[in-house]
N, C-alpha and C. Protein backbone atom coordinates (compact mmCIF):
# COMPACT_ATOMS: atom_id res chain seq x y z
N UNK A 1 -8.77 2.77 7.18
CA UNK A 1 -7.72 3.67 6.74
C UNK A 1 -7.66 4.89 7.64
N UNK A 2 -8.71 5.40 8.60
CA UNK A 2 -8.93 6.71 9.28
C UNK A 2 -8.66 7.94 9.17
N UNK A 3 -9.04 8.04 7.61
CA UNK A 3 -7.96 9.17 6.61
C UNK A 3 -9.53 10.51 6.39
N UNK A 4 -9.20 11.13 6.02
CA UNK A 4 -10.51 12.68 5.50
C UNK A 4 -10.02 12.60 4.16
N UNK A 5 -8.81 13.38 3.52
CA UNK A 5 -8.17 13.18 2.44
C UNK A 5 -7.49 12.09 2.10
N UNK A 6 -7.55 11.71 0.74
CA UNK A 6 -5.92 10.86 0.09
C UNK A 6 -5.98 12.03 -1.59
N UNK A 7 -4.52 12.08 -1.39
CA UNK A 7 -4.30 12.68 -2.59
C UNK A 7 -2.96 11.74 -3.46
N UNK A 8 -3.27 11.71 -4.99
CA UNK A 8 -2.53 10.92 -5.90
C UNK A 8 -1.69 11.46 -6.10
N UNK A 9 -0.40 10.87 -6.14
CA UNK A 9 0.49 11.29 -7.01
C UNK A 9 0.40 10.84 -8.64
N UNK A 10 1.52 11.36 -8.94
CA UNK A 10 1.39 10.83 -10.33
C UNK A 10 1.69 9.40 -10.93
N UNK A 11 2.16 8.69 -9.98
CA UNK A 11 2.44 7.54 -9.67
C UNK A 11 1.18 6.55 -9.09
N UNK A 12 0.86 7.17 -8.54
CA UNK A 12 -0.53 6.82 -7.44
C UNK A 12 -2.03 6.89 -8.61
N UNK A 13 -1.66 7.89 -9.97
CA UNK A 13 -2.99 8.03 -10.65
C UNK A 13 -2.46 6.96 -12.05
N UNK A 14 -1.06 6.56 -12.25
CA UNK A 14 -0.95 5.72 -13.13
C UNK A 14 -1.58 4.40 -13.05
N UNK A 15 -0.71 4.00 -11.57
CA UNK A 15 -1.34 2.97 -11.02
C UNK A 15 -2.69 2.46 -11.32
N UNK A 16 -3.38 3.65 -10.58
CA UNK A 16 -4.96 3.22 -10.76
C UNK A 16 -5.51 3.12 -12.25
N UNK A 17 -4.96 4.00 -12.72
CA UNK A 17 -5.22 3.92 -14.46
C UNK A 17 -4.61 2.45 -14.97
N UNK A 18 -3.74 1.79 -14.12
CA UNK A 18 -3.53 0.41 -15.27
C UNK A 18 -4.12 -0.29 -14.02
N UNK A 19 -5.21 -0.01 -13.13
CA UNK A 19 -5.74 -1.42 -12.25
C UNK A 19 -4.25 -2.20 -11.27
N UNK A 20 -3.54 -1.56 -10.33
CA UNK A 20 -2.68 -2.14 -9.88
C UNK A 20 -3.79 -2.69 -8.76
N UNK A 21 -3.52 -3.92 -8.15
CA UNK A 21 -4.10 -4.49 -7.31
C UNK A 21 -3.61 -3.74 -5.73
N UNK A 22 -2.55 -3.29 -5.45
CA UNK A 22 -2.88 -2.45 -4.30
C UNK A 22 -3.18 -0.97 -4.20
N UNK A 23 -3.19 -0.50 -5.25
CA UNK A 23 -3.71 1.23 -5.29
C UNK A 23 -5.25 0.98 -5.64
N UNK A 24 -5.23 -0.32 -6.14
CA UNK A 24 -7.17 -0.23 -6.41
C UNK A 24 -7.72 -0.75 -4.69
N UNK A 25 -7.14 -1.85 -4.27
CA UNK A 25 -7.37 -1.59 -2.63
C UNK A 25 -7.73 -0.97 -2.00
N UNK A 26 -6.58 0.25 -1.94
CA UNK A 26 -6.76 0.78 -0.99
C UNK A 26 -7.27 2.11 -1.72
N UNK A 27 -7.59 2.30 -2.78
CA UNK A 27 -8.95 3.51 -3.05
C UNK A 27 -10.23 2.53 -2.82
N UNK A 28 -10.69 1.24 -3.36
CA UNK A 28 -11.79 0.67 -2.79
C UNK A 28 -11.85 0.89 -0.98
N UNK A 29 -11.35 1.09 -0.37
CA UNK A 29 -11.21 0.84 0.99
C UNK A 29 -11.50 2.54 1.43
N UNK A 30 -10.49 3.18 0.59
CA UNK A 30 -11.15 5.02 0.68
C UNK A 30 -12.10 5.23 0.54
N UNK A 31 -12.99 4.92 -0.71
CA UNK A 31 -14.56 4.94 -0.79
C UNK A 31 -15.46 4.41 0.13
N UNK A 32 -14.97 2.98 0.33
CA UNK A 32 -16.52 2.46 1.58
C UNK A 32 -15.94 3.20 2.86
N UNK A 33 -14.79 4.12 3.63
CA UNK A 33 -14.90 4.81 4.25
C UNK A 33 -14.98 6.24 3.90
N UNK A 34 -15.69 6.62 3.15
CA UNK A 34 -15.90 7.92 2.67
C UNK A 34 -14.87 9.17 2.38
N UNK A 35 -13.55 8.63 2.17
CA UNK A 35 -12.51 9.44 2.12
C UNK A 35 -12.49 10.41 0.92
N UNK A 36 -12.02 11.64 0.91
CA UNK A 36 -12.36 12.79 -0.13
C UNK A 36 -10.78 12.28 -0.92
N UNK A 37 -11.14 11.96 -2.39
CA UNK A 37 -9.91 11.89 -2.89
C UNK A 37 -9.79 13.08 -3.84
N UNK A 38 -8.40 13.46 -4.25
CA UNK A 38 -8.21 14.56 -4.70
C UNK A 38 -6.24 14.42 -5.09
N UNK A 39 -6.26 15.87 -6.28
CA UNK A 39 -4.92 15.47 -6.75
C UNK A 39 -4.78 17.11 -7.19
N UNK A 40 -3.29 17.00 -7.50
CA UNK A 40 -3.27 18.28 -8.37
C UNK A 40 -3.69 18.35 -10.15
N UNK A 41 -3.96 18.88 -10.77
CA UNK A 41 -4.36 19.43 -11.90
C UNK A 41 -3.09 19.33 -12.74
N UNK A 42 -2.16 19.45 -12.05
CA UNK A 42 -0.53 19.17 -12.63
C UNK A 42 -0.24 17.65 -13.13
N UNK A 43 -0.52 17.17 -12.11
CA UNK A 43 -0.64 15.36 -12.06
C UNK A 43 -0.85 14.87 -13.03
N UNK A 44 -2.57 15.25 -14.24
CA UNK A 44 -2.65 15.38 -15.02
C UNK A 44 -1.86 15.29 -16.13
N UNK A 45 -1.20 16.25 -16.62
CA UNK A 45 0.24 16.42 -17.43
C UNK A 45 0.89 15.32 -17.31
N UNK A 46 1.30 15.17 -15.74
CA UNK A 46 2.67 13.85 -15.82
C UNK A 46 2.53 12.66 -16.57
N UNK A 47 0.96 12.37 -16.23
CA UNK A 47 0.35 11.21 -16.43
C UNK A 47 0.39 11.16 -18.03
N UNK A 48 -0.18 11.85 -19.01
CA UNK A 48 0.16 12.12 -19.89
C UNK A 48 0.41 11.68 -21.14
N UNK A 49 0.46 10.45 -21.72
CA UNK A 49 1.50 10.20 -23.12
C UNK A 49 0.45 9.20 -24.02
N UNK A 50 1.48 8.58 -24.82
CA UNK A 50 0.69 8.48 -25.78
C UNK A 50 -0.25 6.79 -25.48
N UNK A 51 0.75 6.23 -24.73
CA UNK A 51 0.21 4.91 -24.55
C UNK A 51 -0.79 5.00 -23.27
N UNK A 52 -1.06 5.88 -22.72
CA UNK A 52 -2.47 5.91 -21.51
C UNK A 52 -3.43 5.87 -21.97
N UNK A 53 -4.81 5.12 -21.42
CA UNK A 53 -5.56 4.78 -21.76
C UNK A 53 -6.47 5.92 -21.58
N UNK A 54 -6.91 6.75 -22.36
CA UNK A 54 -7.44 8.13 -22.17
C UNK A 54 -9.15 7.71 -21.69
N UNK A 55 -9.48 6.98 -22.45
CA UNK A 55 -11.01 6.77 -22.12
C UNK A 55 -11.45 6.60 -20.14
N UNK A 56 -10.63 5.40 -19.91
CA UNK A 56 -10.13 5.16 -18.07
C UNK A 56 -9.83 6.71 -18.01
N UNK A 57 -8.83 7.30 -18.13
CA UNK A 57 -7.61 8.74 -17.58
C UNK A 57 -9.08 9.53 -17.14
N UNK A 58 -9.99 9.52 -18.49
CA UNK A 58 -10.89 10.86 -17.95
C UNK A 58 -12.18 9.86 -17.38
N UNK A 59 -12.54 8.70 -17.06
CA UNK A 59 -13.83 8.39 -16.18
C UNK A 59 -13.03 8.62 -14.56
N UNK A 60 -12.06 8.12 -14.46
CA UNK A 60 -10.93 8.60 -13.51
C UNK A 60 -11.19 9.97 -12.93
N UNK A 61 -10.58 10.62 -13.57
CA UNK A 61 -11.19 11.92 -13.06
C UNK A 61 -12.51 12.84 -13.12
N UNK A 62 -13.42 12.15 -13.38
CA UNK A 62 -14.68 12.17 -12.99
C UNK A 62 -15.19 11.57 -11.27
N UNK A 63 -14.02 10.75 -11.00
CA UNK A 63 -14.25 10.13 -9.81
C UNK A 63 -13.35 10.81 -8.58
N UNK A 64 -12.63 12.36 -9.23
CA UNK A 64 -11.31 12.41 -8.13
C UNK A 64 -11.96 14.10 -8.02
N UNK A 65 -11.53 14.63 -7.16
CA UNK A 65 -11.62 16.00 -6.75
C UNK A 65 -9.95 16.27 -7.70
N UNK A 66 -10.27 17.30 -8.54
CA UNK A 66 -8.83 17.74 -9.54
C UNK A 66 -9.08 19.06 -8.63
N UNK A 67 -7.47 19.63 -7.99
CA UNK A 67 -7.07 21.10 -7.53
C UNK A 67 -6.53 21.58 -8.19
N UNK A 68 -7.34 22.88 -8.72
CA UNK A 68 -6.47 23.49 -9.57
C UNK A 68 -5.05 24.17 -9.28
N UNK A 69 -4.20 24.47 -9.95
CA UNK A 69 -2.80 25.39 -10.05
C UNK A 69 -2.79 26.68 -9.95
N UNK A 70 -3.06 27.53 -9.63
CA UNK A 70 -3.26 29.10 -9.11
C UNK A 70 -1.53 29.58 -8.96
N UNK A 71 -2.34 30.56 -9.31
CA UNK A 71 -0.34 31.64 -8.37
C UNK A 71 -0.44 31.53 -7.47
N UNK A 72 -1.81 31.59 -6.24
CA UNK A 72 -0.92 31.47 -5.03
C UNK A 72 -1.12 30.02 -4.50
N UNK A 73 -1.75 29.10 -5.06
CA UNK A 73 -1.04 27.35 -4.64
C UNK A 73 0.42 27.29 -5.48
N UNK A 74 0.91 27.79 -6.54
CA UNK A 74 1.69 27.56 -6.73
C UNK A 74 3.19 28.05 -6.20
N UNK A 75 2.35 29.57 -5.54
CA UNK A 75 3.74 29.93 -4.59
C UNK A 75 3.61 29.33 -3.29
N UNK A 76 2.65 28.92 -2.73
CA UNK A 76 2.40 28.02 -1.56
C UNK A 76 3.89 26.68 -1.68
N UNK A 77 3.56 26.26 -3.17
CA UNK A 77 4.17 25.32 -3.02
C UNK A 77 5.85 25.38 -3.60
N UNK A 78 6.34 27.14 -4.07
CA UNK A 78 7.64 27.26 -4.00
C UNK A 78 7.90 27.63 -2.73
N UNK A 79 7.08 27.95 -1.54
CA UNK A 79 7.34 28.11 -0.28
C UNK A 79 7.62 26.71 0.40
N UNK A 80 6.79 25.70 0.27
CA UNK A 80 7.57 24.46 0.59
C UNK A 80 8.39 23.85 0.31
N UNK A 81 9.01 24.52 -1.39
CA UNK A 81 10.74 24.09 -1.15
C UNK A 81 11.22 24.42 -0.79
N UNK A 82 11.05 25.93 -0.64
CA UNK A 82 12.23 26.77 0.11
C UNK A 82 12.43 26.12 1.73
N UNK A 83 11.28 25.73 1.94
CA UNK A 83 11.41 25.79 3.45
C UNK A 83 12.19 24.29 3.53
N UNK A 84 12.12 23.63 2.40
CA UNK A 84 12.49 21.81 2.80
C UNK A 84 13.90 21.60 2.19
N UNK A 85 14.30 23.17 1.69
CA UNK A 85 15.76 23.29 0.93
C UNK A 85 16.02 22.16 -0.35
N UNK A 86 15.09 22.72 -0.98
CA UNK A 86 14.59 22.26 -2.33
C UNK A 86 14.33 22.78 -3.41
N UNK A 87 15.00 22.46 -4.71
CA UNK A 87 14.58 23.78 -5.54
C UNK A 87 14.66 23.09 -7.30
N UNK A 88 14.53 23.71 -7.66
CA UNK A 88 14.49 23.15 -9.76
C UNK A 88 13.19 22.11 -9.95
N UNK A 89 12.80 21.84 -10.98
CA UNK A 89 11.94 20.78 -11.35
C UNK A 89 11.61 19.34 -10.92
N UNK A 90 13.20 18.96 -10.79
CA UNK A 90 13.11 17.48 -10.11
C UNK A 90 11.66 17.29 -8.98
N UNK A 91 11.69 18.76 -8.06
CA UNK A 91 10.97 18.97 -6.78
C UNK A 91 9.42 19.39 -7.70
N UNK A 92 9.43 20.06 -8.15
CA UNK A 92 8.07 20.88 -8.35
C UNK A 92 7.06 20.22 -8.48
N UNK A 93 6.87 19.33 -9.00
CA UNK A 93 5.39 18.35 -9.47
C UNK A 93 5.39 17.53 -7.91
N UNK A 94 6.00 17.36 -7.53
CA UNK A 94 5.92 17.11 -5.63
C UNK A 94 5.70 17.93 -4.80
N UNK A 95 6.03 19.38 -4.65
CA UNK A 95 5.62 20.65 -4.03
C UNK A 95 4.12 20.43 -3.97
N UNK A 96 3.53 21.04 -5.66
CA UNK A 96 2.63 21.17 -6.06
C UNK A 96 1.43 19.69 -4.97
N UNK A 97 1.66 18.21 -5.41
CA UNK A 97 1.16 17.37 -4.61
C UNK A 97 0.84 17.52 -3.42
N UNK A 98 2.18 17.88 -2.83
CA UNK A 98 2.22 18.24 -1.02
C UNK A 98 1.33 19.13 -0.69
N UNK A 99 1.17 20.30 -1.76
CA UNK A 99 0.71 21.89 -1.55
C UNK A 99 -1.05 21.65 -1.30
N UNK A 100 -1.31 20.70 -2.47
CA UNK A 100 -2.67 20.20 -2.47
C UNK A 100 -2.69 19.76 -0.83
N UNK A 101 -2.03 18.33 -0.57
CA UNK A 101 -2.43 18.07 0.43
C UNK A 101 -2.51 18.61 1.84
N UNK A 102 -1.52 19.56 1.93
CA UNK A 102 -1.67 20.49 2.68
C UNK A 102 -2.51 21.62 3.35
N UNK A 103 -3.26 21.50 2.24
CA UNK A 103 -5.19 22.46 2.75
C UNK A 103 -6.11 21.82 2.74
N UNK A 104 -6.23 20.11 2.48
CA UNK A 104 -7.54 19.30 2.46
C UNK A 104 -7.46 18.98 4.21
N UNK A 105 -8.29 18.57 4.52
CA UNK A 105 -8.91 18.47 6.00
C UNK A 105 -8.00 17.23 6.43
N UNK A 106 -7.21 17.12 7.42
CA UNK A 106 -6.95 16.41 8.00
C UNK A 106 -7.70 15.14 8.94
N UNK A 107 -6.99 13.67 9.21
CA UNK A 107 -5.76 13.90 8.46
C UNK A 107 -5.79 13.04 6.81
N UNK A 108 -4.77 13.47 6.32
CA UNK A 108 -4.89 13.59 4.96
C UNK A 108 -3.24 12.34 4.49
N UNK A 109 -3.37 11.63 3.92
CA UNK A 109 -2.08 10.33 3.20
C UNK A 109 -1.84 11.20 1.57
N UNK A 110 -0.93 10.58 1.19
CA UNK A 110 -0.70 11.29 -0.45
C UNK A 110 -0.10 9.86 -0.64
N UNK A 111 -0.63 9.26 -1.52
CA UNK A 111 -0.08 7.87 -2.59
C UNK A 111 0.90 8.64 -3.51
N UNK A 112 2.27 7.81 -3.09
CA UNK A 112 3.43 8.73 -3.68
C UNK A 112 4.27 7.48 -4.19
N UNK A 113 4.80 7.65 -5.13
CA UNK A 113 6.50 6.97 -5.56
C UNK A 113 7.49 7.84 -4.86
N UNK A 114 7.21 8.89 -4.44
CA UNK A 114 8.20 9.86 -3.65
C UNK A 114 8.29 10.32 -2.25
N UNK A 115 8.30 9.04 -1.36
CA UNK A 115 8.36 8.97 -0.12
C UNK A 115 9.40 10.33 0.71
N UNK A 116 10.73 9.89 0.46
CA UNK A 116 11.38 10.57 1.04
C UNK A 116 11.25 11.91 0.46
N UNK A 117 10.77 12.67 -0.76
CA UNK A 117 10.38 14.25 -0.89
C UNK A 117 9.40 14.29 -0.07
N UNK A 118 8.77 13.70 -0.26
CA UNK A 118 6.41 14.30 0.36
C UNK A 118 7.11 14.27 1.85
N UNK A 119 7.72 13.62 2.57
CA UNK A 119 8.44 14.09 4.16
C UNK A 119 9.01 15.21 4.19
N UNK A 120 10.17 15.61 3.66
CA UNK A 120 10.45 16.62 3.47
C UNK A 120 10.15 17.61 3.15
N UNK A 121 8.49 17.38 2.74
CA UNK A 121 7.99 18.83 2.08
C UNK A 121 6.46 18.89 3.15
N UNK A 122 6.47 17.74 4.16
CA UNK A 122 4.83 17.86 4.35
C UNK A 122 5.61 17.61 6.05
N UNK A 123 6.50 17.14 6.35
CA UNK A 123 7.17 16.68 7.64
C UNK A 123 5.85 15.58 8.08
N UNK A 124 5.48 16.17 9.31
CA UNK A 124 5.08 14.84 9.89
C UNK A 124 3.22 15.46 9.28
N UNK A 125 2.65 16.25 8.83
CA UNK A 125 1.73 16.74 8.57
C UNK A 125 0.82 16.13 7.97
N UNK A 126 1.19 15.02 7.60
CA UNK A 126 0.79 14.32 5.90
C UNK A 126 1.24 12.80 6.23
N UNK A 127 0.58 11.85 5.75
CA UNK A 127 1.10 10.53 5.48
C UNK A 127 1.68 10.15 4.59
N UNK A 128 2.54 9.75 4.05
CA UNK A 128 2.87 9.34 2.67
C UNK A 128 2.55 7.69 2.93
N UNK A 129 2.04 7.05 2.27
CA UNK A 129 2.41 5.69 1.47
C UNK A 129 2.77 5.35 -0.05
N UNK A 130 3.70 4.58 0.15
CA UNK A 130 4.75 4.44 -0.78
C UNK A 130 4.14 3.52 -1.67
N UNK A 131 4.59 3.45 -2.74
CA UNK A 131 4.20 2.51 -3.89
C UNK A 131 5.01 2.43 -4.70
């Protein structure tokens, strides 16, 4: 994978929470190359409801680096809409993602359902793979 970081989306931590056969892949494949995984603290929330399997949700994140939400990651990451001409909620729980991935050590992928935002908000800085 030749990655330092991978960071989840919220898409990317469902996945793994119901065992999809290619997000469990390619985190098995992150681990035997020692990749730092990590997510936002926001992610959390999305993930969320009543039918998730909470017992998995939290051994899960026992296994992930969680970044917390701060005022200034969180204006970090109204600075990357502004800059990607992006703005309201639709964007924010993707900012926030990008924002994370944006200070872990390069180079760094984000497991996204939101290909074409995480470009727009990370340009060429960041990998996205899609799911």
């Amino acid at each position: 994978m030749s990655l330092e970081s991978l960071v989840l989306d919220s898409q990317g931590l469902t996945l793994w929470i119901e065992r999809d056969r290619k997000v469990m892949r390619l985190l098995e494949q992150a681990e035997r190359d020692g990749v730092d995984l990590a997510m936002s603290a926001a992610t959390i929330i999305e993930v969320s409801h009543s039918g998730v399997d909470v017992a998995r949700l939290t051994w899960l994140l026992s296994r992930i680096r969680v970044e917390a939400v701060t005022k200034e990651s969180a204006r970090r990451s109204a600075g990357l809409l502004k800059a990607a001409g992006l703005h309201g909620h639709k964007y924010a729980m993707d900012a926030m993602v990008a924002e994370v991935a944006l200070r872990l050590p390069a180079p760094v992928a984000i497991l996204t359902s939101d290909v074409d935002d995480i470009v727009k908000l990370c340009g060429q800085r960041v990998r996205a793979i899609g799911l």
